[in-house]
C-alpha atoms as a PDB file:
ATOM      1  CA  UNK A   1      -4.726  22.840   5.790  1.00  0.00           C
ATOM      2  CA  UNK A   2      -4.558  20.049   2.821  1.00  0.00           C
ATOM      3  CA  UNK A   3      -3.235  16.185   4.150  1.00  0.00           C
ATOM      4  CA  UNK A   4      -0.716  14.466   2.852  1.00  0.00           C
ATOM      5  CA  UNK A   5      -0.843  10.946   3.027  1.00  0.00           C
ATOM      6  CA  UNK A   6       2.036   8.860   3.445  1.00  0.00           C
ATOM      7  CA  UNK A   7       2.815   5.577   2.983  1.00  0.00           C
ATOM      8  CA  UNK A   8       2.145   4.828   6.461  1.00  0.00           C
ATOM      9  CA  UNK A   9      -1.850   6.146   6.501  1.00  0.00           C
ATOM     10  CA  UNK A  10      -2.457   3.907   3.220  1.00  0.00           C
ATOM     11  CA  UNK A  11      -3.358   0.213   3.346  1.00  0.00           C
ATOM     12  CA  UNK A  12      -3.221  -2.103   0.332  1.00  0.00           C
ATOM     13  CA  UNK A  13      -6.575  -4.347   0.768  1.00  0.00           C
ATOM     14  CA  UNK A  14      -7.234  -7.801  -1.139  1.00  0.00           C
ATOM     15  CA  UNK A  15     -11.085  -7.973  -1.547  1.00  0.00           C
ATOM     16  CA  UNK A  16     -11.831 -10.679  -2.619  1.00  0.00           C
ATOM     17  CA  UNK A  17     -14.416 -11.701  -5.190  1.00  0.00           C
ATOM     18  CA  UNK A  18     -17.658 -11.739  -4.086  1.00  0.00           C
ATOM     19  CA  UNK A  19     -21.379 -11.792  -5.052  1.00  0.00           C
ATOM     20  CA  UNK A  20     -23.555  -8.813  -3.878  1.00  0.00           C
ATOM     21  CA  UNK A  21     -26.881  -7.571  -3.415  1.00  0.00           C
ATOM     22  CA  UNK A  22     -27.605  -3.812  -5.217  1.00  0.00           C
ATOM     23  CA  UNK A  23     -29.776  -1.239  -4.667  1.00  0.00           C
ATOM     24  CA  UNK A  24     -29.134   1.743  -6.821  1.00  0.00           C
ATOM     25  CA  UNK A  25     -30.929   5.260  -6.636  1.00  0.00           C
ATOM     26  CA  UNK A  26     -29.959   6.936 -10.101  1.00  0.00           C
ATOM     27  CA  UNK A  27     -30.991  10.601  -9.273  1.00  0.00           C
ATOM     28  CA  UNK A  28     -32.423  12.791  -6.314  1.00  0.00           C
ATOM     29  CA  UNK A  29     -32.024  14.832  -2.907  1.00  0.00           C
ATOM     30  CA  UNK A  30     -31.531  11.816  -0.520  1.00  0.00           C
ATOM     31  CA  UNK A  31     -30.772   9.477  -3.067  1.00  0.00           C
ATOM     32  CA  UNK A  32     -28.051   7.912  -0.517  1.00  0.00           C
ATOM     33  CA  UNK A  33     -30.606   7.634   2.760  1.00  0.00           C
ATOM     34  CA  UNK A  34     -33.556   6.015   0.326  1.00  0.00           C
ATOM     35  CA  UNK A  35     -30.999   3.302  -1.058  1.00  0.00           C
ATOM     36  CA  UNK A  36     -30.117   2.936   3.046  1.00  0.00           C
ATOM     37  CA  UNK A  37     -33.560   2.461   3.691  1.00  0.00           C
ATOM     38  CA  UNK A  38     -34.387  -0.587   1.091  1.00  0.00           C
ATOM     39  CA  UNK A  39     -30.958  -2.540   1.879  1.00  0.00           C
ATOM     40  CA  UNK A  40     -31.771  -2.433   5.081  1.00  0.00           C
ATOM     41  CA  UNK A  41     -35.039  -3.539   4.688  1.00  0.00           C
ATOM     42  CA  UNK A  42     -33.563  -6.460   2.445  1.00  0.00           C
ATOM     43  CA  UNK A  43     -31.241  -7.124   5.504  1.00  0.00           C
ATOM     44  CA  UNK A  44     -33.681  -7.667   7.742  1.00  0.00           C
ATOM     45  CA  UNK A  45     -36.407  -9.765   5.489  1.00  0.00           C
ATOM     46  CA  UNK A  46     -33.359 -12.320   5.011  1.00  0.00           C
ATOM     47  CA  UNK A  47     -32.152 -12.424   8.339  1.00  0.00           C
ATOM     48  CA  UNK A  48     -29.020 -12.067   6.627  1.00  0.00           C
ATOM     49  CA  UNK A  49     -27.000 -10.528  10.042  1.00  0.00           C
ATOM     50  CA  UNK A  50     -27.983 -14.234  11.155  1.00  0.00           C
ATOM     51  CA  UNK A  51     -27.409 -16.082   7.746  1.00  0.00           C
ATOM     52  CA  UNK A  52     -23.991 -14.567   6.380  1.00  0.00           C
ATOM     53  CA  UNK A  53     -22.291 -12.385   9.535  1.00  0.00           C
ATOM     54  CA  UNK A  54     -19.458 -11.748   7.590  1.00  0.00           C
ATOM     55  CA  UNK A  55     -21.646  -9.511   5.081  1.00  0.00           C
ATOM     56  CA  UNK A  56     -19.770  -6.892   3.862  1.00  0.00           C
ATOM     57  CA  UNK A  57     -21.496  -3.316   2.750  1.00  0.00           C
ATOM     58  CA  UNK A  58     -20.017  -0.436   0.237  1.00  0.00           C
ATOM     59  CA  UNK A  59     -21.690   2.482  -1.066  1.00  0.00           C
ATOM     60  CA  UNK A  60     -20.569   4.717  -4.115  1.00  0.00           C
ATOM     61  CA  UNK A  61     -21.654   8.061  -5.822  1.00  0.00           C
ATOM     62  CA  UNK A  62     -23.482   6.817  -9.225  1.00  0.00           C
ATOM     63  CA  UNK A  63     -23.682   9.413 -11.253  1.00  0.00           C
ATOM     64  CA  UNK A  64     -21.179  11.800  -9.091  1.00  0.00           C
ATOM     65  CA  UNK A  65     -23.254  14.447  -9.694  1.00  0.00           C
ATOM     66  CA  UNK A  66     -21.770  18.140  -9.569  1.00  0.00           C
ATOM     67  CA  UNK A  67     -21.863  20.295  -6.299  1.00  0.00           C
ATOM     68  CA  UNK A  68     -24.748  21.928  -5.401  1.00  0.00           C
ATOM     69  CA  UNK A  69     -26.850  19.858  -7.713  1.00  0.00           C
ATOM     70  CA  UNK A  70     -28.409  16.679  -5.622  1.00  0.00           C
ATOM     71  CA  UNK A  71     -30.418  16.316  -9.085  1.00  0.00           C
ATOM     72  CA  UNK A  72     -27.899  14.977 -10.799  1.00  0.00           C
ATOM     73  CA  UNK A  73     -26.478  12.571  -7.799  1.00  0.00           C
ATOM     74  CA  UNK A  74     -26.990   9.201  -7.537  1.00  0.00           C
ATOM     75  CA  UNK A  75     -25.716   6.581  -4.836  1.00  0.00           C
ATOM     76  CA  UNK A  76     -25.295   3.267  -4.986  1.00  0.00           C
ATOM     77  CA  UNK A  77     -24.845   0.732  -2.458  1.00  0.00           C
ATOM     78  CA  UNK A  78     -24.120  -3.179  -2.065  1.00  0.00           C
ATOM     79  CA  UNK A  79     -24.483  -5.836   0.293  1.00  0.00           C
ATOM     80  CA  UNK A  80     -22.072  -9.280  -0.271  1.00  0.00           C
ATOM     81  CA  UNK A  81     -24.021 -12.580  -0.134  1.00  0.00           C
ATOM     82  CA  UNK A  82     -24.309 -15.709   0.031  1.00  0.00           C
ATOM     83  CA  UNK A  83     -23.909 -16.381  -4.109  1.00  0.00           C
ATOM     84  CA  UNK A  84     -27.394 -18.550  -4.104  1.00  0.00           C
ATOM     85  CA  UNK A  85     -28.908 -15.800  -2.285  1.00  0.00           C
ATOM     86  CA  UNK A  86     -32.274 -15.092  -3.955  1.00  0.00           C
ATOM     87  CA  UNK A  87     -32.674 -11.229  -4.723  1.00  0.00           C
ATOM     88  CA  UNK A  88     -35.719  -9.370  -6.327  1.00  0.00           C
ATOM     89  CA  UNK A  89     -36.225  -5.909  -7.252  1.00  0.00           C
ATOM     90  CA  UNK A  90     -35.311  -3.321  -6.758  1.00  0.00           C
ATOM     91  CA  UNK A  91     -32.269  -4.931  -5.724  1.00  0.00           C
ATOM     92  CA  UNK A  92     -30.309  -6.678  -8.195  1.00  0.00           C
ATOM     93  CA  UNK A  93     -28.001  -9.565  -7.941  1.00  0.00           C
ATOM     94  CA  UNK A  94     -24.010  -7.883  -9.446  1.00  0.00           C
ATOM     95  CA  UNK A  95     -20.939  -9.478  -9.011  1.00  0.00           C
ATOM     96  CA  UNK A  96     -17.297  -7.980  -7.364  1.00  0.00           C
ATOM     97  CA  UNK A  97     -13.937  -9.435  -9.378  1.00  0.00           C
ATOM     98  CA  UNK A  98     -11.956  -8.286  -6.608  1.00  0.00           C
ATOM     99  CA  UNK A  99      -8.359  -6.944  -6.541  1.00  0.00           C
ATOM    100  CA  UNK A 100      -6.317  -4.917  -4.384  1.00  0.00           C
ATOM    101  CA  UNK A 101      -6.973  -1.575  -3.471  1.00  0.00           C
ATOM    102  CA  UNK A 102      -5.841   1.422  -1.678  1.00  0.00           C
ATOM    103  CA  UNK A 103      -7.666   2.042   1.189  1.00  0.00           C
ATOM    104  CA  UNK A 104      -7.937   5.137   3.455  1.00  0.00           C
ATOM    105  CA  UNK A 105      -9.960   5.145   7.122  1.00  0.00           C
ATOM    106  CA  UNK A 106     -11.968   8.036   7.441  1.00  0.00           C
ATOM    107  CA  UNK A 107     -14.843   8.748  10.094  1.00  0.00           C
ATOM    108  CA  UNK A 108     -18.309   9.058   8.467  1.00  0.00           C
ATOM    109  CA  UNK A 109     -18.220  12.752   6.960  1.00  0.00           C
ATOM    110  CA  UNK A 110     -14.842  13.848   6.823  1.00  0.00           C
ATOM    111  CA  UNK A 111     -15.019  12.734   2.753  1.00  0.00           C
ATOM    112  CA  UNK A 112     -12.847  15.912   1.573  1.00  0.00           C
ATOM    113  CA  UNK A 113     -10.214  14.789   4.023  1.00  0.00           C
ATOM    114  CA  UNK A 114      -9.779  11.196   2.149  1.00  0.00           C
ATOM    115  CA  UNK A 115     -10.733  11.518  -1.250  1.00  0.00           C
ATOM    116  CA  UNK A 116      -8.276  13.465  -2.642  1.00  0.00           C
ATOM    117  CA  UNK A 117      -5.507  13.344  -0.754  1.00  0.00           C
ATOM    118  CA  UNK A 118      -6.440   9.359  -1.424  1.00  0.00           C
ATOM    119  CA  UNK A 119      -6.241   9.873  -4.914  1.00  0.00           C
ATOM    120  CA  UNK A 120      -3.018  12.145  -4.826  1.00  0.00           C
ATOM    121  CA  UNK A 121      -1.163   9.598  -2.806  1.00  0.00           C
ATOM    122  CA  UNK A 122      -1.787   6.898  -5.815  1.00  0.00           C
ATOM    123  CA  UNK A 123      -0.842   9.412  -8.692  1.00  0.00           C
ATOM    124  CA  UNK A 124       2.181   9.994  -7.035  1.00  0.00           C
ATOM    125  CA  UNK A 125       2.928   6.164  -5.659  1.00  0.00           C
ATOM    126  CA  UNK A 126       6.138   4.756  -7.253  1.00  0.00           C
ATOM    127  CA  UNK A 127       4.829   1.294  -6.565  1.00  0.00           C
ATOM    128  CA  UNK A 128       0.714   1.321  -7.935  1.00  0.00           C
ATOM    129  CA  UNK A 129      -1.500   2.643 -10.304  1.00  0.00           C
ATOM    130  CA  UNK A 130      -5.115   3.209 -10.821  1.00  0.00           C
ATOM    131  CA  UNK A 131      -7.201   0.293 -11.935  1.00  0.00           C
ATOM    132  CA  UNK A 132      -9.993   1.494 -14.093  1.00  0.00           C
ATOM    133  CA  UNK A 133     -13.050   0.541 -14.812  1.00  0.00           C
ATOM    134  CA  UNK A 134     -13.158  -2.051 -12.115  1.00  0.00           C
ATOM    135  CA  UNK A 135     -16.956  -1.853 -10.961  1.00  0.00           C
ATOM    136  CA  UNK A 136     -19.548  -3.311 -13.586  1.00  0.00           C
ATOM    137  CA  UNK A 137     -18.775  -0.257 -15.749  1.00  0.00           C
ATOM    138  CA  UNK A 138     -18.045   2.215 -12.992  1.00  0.00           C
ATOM    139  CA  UNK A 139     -14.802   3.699 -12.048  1.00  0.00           C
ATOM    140  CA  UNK A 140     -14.342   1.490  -8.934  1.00  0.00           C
ATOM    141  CA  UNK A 141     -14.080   4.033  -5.918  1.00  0.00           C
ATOM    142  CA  UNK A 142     -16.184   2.249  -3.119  1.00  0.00           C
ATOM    143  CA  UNK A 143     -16.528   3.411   0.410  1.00  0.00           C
ATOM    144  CA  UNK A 144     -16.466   0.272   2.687  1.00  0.00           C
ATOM    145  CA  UNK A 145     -18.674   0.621   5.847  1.00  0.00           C
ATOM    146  CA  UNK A 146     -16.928  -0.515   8.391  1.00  0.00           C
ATOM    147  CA  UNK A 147     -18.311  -2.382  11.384  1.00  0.00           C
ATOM    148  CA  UNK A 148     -21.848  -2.038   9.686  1.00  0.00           C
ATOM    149  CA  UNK A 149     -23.852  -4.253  11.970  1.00  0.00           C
ATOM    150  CA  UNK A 150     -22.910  -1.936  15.091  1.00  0.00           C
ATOM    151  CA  UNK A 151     -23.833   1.567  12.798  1.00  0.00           C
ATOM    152  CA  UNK A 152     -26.387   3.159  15.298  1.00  0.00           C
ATOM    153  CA  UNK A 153     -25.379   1.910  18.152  1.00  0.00           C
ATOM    154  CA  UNK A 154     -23.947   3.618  21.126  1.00  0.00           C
ATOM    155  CA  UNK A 155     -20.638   4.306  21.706  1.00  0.00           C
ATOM    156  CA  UNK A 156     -19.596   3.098  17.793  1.00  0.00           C
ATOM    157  CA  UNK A 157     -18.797   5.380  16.030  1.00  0.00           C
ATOM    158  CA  UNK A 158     -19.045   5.314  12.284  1.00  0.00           C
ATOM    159  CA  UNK A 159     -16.153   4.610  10.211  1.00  0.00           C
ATOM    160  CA  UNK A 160     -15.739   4.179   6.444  1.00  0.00           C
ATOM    161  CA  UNK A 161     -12.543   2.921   4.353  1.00  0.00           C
ATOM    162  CA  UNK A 162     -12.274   4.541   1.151  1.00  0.00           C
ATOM    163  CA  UNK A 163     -11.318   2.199  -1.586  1.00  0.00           C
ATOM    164  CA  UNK A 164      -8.979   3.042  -5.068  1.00  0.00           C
ATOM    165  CA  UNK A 165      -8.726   0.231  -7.046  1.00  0.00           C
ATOM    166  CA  UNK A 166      -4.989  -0.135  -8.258  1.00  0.00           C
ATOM    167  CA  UNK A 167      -2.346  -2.245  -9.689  1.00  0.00           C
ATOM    168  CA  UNK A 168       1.239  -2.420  -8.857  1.00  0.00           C
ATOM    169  CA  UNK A 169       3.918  -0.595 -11.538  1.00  0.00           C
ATOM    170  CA  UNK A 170       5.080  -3.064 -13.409  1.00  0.00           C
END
């Protein structure tokens, strides 16, 4: 059975802007656990749990790809930091505006249940609008991981927040 978000499952976020560390991993099966495996490595060879706690981390399909074709899908993921944070490659230093999103709570996985009923709950809002092109040239739909220093751990379980960028109707 398709969900229906209402008003009440949505959240509108402020994130603020912020400065971020990127890894991205254009193409390629397991294109999302490689680009896991070298920002966590740069989390750990900057102590930055210890330097900047309040780190932040999203991740987003870059290209989307097509189904059945990990070829063609890419993943991208980010890390805030401090803004004088050093970063060398592969990383790269990008920078979030910010703005106010839509945001949907989802447990790792359960993507088809969020996505789209995400998206059809903004198309048919009488109060927002999509906000393209938000992203350094990329449509702007993040996945925030939530809780990110616990992800592992027992008895957390993993938890994402999907993110739409929008705008209120003017």
């Amino acid at each position: 059975m398709k969900k229906t978000l209402t008003d009440r499952d949505i959240r509108i976020i402020y994130l603020p802007p912020m400065t971020v560390a990127s890894i991205h991993i254009a193409n390629g099966e397991g294109s999302e656990q490689r680009s896991a495996e070298i920002l966590d490595k740069f989390i750990k060879d900057n102590n930055l749990k210890n330097v900047y706690p309040s780190a932040r981390c999203f991740g987003f399909n870059n290209p989307d790809g097509v189904p059945d074709n990990n070829i063609s899908h890419g993943y991208e993921r980010w890390i805030s930091i401090p803004d004088d944070m050093d970063v060398t490659l592969p990383l790269v230093k990008k920078h979030l505006n910010g703005g106010i999103y839509a945001a949907y709570m989802i447990p790792m996985g359960a993507f088809d249940e969020g996505w789209l009923p995400l998206h059809e709950w903004v198309s048919n809002s009488e109060k927002y609008d999509f906000r393209w092109n938000t992203v350094e040239g990329v449509c702007g739909w993040l996945e925030e991981h939530l809780n990110y220093w616990s992800w592992g751990k027992k008895g957390y379980e993993i938890q994402l927040d999907l993110l739409l960028p929008i705008r209120p109707i003017d």
